[in-house]
N, C-alpha and C. Protein backbone atom coordinates (compact mmCIF):
# COMPACT_ATOMS: atom_id res chain seq x y z
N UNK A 1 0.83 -1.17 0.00
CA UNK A 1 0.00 0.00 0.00
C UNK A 1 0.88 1.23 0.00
N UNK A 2 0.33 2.02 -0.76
CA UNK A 2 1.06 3.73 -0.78
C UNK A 2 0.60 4.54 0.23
N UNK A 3 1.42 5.32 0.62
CA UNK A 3 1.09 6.45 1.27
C UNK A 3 0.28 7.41 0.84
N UNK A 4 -0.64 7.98 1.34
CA UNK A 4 -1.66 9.16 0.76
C UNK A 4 -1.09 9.91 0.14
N UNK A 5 -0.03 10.79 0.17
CA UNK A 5 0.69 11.59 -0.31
C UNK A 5 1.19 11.72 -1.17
N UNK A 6 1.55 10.39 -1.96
CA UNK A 6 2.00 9.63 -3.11
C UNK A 6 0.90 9.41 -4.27
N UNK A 7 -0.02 9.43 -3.94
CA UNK A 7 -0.84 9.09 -4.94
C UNK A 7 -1.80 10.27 -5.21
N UNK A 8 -1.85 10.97 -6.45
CA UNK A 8 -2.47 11.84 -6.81
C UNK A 8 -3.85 12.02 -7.27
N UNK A 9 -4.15 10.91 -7.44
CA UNK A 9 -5.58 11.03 -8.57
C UNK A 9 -6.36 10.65 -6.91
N UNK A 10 -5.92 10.03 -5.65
CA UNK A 10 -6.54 9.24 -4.22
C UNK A 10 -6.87 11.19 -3.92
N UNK A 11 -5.53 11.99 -3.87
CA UNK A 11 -5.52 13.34 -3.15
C UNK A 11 -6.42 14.28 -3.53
N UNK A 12 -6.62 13.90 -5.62
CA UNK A 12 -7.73 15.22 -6.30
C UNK A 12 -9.03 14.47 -5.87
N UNK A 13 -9.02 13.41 -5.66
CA UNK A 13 -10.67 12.88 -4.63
C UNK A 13 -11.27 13.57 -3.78
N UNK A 14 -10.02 13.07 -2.49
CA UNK A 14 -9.90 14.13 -1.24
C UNK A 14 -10.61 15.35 -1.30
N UNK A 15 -9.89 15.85 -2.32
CA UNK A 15 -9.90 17.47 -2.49
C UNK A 15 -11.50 17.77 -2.99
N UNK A 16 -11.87 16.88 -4.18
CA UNK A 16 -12.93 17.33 -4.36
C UNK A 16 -14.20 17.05 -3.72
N UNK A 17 -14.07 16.21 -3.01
CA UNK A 17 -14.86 15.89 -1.76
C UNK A 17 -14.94 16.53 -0.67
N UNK A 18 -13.43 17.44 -0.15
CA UNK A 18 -13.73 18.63 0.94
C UNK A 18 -14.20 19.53 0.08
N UNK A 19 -14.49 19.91 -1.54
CA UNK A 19 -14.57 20.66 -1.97
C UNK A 19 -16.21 20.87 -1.97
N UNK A 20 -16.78 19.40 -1.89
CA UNK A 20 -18.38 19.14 -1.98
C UNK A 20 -19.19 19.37 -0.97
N UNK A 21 -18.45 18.83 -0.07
CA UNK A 21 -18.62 19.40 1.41
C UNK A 21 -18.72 20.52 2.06
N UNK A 22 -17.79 21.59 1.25
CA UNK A 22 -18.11 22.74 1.48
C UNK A 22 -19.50 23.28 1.07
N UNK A 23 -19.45 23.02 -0.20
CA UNK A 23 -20.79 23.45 -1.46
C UNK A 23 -21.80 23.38 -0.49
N UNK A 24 -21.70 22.11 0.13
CA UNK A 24 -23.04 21.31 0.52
C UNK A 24 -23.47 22.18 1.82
N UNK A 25 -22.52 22.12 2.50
CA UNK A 25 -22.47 23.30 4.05
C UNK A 25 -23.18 25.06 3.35
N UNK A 26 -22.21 25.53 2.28
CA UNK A 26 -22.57 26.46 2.37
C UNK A 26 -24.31 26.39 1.48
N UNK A 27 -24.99 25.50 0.72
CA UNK A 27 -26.06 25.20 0.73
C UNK A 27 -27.12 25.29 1.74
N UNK A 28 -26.88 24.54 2.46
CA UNK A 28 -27.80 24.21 3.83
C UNK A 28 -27.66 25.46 4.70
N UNK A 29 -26.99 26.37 4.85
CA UNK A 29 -26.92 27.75 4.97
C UNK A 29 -27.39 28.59 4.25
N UNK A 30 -27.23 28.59 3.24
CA UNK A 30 -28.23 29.12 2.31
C UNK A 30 -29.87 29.27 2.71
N UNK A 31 -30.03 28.03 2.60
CA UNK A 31 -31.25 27.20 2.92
C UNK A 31 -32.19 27.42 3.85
N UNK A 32 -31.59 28.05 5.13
CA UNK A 32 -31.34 27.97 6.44
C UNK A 32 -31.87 29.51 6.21
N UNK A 33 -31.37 30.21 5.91
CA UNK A 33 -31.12 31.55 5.90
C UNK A 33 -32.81 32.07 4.73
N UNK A 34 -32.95 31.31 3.63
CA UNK A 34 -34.05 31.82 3.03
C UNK A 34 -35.34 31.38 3.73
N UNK A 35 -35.06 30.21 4.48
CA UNK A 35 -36.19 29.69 5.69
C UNK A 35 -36.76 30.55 6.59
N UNK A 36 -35.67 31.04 6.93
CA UNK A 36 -35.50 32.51 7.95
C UNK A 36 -36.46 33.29 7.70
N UNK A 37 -35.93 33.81 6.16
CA UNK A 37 -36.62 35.40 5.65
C UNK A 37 -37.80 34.90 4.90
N UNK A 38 -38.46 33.23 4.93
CA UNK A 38 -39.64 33.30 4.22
C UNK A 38 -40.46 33.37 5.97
N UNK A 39 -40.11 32.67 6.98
CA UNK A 39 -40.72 32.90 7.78
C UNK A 39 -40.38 34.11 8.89
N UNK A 40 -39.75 35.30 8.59
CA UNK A 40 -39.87 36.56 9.04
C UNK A 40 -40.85 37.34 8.04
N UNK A 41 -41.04 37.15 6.50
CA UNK A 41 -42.17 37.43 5.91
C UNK A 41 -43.52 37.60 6.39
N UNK A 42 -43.58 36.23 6.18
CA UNK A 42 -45.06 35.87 7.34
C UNK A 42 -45.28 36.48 8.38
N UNK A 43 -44.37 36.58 9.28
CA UNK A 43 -44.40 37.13 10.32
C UNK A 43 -45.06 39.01 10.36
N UNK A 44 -44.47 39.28 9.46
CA UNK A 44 -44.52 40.64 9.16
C UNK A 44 -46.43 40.60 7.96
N UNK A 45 -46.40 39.78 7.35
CA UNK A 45 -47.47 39.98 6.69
C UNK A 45 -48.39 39.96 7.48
N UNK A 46 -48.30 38.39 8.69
CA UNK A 46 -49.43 38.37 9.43
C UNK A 46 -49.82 39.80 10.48
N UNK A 47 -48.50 40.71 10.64
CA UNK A 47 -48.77 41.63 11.91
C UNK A 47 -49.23 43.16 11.02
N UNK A 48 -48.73 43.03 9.80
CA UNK A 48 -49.51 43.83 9.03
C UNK A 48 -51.28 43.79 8.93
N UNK A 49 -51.03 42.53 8.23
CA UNK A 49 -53.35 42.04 7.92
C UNK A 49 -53.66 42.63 9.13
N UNK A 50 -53.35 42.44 10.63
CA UNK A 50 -53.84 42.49 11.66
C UNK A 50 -54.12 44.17 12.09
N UNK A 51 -53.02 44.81 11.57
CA UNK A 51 -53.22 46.14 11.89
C UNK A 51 -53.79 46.95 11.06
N UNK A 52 -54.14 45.92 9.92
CA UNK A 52 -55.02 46.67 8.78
C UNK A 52 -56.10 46.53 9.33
N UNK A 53 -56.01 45.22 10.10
CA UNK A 53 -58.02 44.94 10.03
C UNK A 53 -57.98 45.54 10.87
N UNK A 54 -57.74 46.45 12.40
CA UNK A 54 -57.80 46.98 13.47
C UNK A 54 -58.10 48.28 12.71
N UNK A 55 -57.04 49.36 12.00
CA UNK A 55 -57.42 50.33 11.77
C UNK A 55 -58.33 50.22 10.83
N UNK A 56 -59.24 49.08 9.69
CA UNK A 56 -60.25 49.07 9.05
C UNK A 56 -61.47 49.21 10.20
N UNK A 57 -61.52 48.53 11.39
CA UNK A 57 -62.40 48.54 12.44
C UNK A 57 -62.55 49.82 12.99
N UNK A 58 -61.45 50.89 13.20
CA UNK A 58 -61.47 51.66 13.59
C UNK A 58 -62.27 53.01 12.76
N UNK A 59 -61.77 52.79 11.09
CA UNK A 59 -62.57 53.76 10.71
C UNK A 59 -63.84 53.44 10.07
N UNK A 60 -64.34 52.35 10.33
CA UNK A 60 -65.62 51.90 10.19
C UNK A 60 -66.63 52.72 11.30
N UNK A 61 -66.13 52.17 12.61
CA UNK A 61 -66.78 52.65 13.75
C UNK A 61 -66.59 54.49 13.59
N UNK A 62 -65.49 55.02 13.17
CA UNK A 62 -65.80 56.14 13.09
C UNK A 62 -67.11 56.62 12.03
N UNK A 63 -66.82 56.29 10.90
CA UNK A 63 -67.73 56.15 10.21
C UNK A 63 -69.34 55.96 10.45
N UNK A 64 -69.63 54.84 11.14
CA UNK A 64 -70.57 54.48 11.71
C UNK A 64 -71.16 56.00 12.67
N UNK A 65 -70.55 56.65 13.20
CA UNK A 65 -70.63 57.57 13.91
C UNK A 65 -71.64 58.66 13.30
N UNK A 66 -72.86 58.32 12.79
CA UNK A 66 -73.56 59.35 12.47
C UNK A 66 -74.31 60.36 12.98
N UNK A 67 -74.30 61.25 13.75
CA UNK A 67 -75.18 62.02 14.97
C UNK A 67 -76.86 62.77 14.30
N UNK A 68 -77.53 62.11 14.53
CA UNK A 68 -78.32 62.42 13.51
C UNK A 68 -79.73 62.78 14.06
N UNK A 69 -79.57 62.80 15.62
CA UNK A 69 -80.82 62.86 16.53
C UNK A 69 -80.13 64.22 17.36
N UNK A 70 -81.41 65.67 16.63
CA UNK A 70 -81.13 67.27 17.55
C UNK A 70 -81.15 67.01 19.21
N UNK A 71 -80.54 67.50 19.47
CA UNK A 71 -80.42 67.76 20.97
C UNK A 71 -80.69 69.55 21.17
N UNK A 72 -80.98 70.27 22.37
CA UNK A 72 -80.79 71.41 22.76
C UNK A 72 -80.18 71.38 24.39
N UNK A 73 -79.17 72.29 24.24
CA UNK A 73 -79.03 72.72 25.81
C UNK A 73 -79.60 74.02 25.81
N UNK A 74 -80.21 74.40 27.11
CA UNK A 74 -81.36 75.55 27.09
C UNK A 74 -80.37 75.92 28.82
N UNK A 75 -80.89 77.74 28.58
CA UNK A 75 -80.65 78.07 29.72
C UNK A 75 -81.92 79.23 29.78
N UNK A 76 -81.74 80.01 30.40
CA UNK A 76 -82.71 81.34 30.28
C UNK A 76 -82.18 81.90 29.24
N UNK A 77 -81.23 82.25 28.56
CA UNK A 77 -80.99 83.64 27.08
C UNK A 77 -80.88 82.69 26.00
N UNK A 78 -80.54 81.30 25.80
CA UNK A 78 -80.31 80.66 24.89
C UNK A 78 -80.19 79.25 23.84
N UNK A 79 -80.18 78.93 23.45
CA UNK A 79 -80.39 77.56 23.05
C UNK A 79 -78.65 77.30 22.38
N UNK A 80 -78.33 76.23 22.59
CA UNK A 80 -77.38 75.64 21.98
C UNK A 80 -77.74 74.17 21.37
N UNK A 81 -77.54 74.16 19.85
CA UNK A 81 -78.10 72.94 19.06
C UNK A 81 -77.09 72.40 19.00
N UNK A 82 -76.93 71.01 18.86
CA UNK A 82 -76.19 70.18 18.42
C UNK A 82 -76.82 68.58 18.02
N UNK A 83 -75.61 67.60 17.44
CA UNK A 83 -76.14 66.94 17.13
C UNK A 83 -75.59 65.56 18.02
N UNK A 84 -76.73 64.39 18.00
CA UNK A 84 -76.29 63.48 18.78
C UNK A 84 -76.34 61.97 18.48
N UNK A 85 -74.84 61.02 18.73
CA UNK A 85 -75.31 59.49 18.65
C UNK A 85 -75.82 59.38 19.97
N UNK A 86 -77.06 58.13 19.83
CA UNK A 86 -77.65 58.11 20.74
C UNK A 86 -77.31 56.41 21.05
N UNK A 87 -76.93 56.66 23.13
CA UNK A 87 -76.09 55.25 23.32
C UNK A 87 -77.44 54.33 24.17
N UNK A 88 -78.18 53.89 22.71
CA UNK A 88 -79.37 53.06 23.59
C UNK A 88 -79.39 51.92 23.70
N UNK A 89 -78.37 51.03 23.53
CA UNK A 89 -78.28 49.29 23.36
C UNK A 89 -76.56 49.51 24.57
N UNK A 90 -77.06 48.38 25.40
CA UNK A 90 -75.45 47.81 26.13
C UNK A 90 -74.61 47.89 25.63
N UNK A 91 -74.29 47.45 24.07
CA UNK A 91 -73.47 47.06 23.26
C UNK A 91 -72.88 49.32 22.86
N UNK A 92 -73.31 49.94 22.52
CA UNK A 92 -73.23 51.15 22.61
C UNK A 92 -72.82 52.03 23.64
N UNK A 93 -73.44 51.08 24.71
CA UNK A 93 -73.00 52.29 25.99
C UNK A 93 -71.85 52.05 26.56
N UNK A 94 -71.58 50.34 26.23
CA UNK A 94 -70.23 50.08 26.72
C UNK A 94 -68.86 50.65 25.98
N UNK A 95 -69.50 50.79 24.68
CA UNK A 95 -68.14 51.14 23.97
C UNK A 95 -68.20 52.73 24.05
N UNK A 96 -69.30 53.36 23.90
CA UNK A 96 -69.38 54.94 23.89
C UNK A 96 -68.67 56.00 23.15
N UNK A 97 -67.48 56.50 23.12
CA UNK A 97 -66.81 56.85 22.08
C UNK A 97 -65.45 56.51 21.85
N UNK A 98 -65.40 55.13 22.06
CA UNK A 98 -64.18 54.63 22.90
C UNK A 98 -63.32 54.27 20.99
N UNK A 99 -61.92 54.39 20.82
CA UNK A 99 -61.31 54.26 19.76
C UNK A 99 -61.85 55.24 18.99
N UNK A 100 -62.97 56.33 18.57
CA UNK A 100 -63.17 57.06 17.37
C UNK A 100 -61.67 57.92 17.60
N UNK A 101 -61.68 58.67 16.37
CA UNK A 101 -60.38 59.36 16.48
C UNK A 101 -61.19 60.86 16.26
N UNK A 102 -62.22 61.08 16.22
CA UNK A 102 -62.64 62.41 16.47
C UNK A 102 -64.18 62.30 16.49
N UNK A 103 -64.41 63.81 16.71
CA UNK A 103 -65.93 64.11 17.50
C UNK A 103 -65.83 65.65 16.73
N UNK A 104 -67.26 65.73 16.02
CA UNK A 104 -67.28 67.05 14.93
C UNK A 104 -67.65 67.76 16.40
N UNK A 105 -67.51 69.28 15.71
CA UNK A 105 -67.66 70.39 17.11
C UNK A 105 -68.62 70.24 17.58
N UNK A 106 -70.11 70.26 17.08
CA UNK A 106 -71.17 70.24 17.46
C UNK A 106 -71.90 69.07 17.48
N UNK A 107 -71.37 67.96 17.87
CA UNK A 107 -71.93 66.60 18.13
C UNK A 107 -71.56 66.36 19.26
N UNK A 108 -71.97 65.28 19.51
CA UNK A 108 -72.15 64.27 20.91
C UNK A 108 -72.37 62.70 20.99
N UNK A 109 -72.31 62.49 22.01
CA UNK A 109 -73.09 61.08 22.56
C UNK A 109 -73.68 61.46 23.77
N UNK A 110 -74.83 60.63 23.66
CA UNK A 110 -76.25 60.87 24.80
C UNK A 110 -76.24 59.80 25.12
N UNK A 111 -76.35 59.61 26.59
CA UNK A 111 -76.16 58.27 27.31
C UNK A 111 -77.56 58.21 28.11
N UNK A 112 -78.39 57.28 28.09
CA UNK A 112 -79.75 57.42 28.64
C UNK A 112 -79.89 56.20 29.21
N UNK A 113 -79.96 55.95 30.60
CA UNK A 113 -79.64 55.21 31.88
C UNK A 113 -81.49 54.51 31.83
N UNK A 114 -81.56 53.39 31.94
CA UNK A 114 -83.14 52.89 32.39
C UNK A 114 -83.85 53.53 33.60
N UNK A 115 -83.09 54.04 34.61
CA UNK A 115 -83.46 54.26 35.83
C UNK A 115 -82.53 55.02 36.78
N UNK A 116 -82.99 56.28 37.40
CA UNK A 116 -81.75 57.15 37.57
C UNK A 116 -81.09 56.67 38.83
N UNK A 117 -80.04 56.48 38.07
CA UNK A 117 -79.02 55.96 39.82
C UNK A 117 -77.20 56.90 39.72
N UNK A 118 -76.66 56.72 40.43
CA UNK A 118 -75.39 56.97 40.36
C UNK A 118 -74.72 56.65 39.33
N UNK A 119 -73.91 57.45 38.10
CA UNK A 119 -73.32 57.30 37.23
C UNK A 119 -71.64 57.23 37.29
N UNK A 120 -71.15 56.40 36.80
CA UNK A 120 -69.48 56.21 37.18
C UNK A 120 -69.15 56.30 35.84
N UNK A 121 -68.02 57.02 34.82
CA UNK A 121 -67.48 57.14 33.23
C UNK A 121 -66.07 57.22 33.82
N UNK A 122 -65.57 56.85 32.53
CA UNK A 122 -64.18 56.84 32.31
C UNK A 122 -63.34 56.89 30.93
N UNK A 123 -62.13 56.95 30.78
CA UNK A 123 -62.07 57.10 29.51
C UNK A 123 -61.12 56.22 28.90
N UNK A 124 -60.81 54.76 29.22
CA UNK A 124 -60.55 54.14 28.74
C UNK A 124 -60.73 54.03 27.29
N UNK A 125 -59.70 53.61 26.58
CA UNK A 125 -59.54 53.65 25.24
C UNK A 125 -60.45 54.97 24.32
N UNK A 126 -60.41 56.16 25.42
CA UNK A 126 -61.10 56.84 24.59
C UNK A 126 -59.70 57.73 23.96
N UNK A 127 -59.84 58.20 22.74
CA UNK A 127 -58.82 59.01 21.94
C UNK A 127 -58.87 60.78 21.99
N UNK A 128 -60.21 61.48 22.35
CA UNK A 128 -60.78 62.48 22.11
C UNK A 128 -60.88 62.85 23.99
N UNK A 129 -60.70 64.21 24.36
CA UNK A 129 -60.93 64.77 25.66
C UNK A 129 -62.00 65.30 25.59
N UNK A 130 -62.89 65.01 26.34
CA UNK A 130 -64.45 65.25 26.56
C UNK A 130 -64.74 66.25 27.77
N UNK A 131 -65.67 66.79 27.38
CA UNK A 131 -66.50 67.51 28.35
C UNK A 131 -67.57 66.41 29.13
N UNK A 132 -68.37 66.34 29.95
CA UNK A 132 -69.32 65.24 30.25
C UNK A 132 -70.23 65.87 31.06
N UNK A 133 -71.82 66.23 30.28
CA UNK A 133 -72.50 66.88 31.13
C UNK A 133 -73.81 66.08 31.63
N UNK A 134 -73.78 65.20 33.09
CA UNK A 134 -74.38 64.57 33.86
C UNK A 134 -75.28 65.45 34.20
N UNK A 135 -77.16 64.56 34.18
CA UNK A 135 -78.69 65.24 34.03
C UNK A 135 -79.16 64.14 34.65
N UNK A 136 -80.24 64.78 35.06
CA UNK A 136 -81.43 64.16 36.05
C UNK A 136 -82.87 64.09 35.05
N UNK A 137 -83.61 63.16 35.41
CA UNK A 137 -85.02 62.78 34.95
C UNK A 137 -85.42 63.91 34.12
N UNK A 138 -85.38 65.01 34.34
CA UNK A 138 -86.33 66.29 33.72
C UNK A 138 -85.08 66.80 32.65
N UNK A 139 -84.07 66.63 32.65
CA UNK A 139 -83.29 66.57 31.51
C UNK A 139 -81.77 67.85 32.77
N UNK A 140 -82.48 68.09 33.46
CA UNK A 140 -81.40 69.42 34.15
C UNK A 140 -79.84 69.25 34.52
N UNK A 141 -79.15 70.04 34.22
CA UNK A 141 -77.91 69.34 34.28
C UNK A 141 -77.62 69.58 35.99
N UNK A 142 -76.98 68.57 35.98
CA UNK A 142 -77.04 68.68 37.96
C UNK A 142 -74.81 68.36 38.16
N UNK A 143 -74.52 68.33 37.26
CA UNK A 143 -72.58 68.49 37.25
C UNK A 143 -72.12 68.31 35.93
N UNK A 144 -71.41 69.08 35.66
CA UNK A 144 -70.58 68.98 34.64
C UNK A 144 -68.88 69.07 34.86
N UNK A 145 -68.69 67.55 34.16
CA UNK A 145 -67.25 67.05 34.35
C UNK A 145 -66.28 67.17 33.45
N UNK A 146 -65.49 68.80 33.05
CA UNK A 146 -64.84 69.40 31.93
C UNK A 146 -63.20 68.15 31.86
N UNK A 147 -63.32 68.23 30.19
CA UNK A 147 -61.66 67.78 29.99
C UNK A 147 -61.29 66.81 30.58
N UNK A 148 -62.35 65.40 30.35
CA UNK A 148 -61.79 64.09 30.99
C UNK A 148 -60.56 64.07 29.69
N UNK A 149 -59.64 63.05 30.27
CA UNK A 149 -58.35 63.32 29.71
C UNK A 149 -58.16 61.75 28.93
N UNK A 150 -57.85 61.85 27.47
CA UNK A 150 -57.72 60.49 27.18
C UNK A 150 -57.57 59.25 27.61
N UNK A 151 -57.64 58.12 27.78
CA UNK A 151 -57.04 56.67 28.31
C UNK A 151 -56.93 57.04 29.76
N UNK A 152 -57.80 58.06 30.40
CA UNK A 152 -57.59 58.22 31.86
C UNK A 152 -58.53 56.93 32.37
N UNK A 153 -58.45 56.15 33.19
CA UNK A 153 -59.20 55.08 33.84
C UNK A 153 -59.36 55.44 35.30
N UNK A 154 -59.24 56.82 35.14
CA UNK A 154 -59.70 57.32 36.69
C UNK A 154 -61.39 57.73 36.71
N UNK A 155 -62.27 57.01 37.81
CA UNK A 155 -63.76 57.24 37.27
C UNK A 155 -64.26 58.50 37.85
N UNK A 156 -64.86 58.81 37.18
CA UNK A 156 -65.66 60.40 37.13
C UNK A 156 -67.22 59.92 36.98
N UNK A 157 -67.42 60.82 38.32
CA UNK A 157 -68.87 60.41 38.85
C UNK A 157 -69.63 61.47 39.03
N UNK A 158 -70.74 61.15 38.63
CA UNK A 158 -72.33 62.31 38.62
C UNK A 158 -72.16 62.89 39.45
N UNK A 159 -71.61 62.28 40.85
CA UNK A 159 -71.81 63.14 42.26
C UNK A 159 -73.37 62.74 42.69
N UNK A 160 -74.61 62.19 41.68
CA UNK A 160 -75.69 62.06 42.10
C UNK A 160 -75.95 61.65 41.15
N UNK A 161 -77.32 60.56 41.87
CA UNK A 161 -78.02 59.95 41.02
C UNK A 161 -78.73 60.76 39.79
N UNK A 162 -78.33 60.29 38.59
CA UNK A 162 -79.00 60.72 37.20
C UNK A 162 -79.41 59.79 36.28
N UNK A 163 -79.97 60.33 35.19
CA UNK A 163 -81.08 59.26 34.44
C UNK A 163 -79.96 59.20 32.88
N UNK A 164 -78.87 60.48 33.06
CA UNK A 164 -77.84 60.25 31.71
C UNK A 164 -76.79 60.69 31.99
N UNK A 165 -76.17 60.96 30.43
CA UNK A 165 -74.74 61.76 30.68
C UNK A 165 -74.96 62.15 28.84
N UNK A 166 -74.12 63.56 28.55
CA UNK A 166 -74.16 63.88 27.43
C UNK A 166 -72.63 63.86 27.62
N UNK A 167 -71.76 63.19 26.26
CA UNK A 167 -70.08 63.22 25.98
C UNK A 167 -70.51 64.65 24.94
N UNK A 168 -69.35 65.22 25.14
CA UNK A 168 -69.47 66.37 23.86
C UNK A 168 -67.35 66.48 24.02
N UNK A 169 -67.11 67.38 22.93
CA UNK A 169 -65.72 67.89 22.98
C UNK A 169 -65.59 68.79 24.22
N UNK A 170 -64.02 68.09 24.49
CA UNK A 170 -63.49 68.73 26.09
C UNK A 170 -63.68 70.58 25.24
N UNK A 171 -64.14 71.31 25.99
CA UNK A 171 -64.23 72.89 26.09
C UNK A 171 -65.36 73.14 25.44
N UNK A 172 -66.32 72.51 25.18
CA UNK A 172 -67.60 72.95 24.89
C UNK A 172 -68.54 73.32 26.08
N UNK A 173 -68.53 72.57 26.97
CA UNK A 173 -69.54 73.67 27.89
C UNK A 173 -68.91 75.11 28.08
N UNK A 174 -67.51 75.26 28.37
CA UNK A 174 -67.11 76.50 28.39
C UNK A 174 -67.12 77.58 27.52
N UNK A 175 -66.95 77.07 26.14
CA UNK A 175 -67.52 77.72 24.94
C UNK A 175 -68.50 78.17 24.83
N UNK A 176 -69.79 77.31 25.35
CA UNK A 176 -71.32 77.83 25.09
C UNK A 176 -71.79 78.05 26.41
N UNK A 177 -70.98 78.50 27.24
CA UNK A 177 -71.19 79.25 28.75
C UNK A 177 -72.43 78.12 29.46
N UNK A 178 -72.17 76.82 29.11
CA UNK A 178 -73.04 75.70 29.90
C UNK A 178 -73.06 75.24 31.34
N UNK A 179 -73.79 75.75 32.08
CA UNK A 179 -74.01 75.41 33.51
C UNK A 179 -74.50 74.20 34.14
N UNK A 180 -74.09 73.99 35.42
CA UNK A 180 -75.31 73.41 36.18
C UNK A 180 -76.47 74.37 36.25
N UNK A 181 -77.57 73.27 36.24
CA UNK A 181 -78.97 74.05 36.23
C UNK A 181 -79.38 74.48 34.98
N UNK A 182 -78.56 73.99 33.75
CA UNK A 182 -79.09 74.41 32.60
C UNK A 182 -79.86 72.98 31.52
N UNK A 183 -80.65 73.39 31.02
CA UNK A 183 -81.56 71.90 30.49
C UNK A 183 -81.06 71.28 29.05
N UNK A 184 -81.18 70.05 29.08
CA UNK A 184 -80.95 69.13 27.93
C UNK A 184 -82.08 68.81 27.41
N UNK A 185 -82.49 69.72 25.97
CA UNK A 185 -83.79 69.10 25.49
C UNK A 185 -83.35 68.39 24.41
N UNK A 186 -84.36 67.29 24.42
CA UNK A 186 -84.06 65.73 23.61
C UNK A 186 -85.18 64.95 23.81
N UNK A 187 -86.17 64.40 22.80
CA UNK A 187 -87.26 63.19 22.94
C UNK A 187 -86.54 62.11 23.56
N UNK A 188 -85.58 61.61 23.57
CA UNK A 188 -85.89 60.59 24.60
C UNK A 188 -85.69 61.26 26.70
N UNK A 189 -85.53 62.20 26.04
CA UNK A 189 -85.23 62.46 27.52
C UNK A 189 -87.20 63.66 27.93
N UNK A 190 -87.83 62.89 29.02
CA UNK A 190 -88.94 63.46 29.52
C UNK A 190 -89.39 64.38 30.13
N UNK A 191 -88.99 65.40 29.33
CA UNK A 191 -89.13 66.79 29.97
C UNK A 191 -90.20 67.88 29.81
């Protein structure tokens, strides 16, 4: 038998066999690596769809947002009109204006309670700073709670039992010089 070293055509074997070996390594790396970036793709497509369909949800519900039922706040010199969604199903009152990304100047949400008791709001997932003007049976406003502050989850309360709550934009009662003791006229409200 010969020594390895001696025989040339045994050594260009060798050679081309560490040579295949390499190929093959840097293959499966290859391989390895497009595996990677087909499943960081996905990854990214799936977290995309998801934030499409969230902000599609989002401007649906804005959308949805039609205020289409007059309201009046009344005092002795004046009337202030606006317009209102009205929050008459669970499914409405729970969400309230929670995710819209805006509120036209002269709109609202009207919150109308079955039976007047103590009212607790907050503003979880809300996007917009609200004014919140809490009323009793005859429509009278009995507190108004200026500039709840976005995603605040601190609760803000009637102070007394009431039969609603009107959401409007934070600085609108101050704008239209809106008091306690001043009235919310509205058919569903029995005044």
């Amino acid at each position: 038998m010969q020594p390895m070293k001696d025989d040339p055509e045994l050594l260009r074997k060798l050679e081309q066999k560490e040579l295949r070996e390499q190929e093959l390594a840097e293959e499966y790396k290859n391989h390895q690596i497009a595996i990677y970036g087909i499943f960081c793709l996905f990854v990214l497509l799936g977290f995309l769809m998801i934030k499409a369909h969230f902000h599609t949800a989002i401007i649906q519900q804005n959308k949805n947002f039609i205020p289409s039922s007059p309201l009046q706040v009344q005092d002795m010199l004046h009337d202030v009109r606006l317009y209102v969604e009205i929050a008459d199903t669970p499914e409405k009152q729970k969400n309230g204006l929670m995710y819209r990304t805006k509120l036209d100047a002269n709109s609202g949400m009207l919150f109308i309670l079955p039976e007047k008791q103590p009212l607790y709001m907050w503003m979880k997932n809300t996007n917009i700073p609200l004014d919140m003007l809490f009323f009793d049976e005859t429509g009278k406003i009995t507190h108004i709670h200026t500039n709840a502050h976005p995603h605040d989850e601190t609760l803000i309360s009637s102070q007394s039992p009431v039969i609603g709550v009107l959401e409007v934009n934070a600085g609108f009662a101050q704008k239209h010089h809106i008091q306690v003791g001043n009235y919310i006229r509205h058919p569903h409200i029995k005044n």
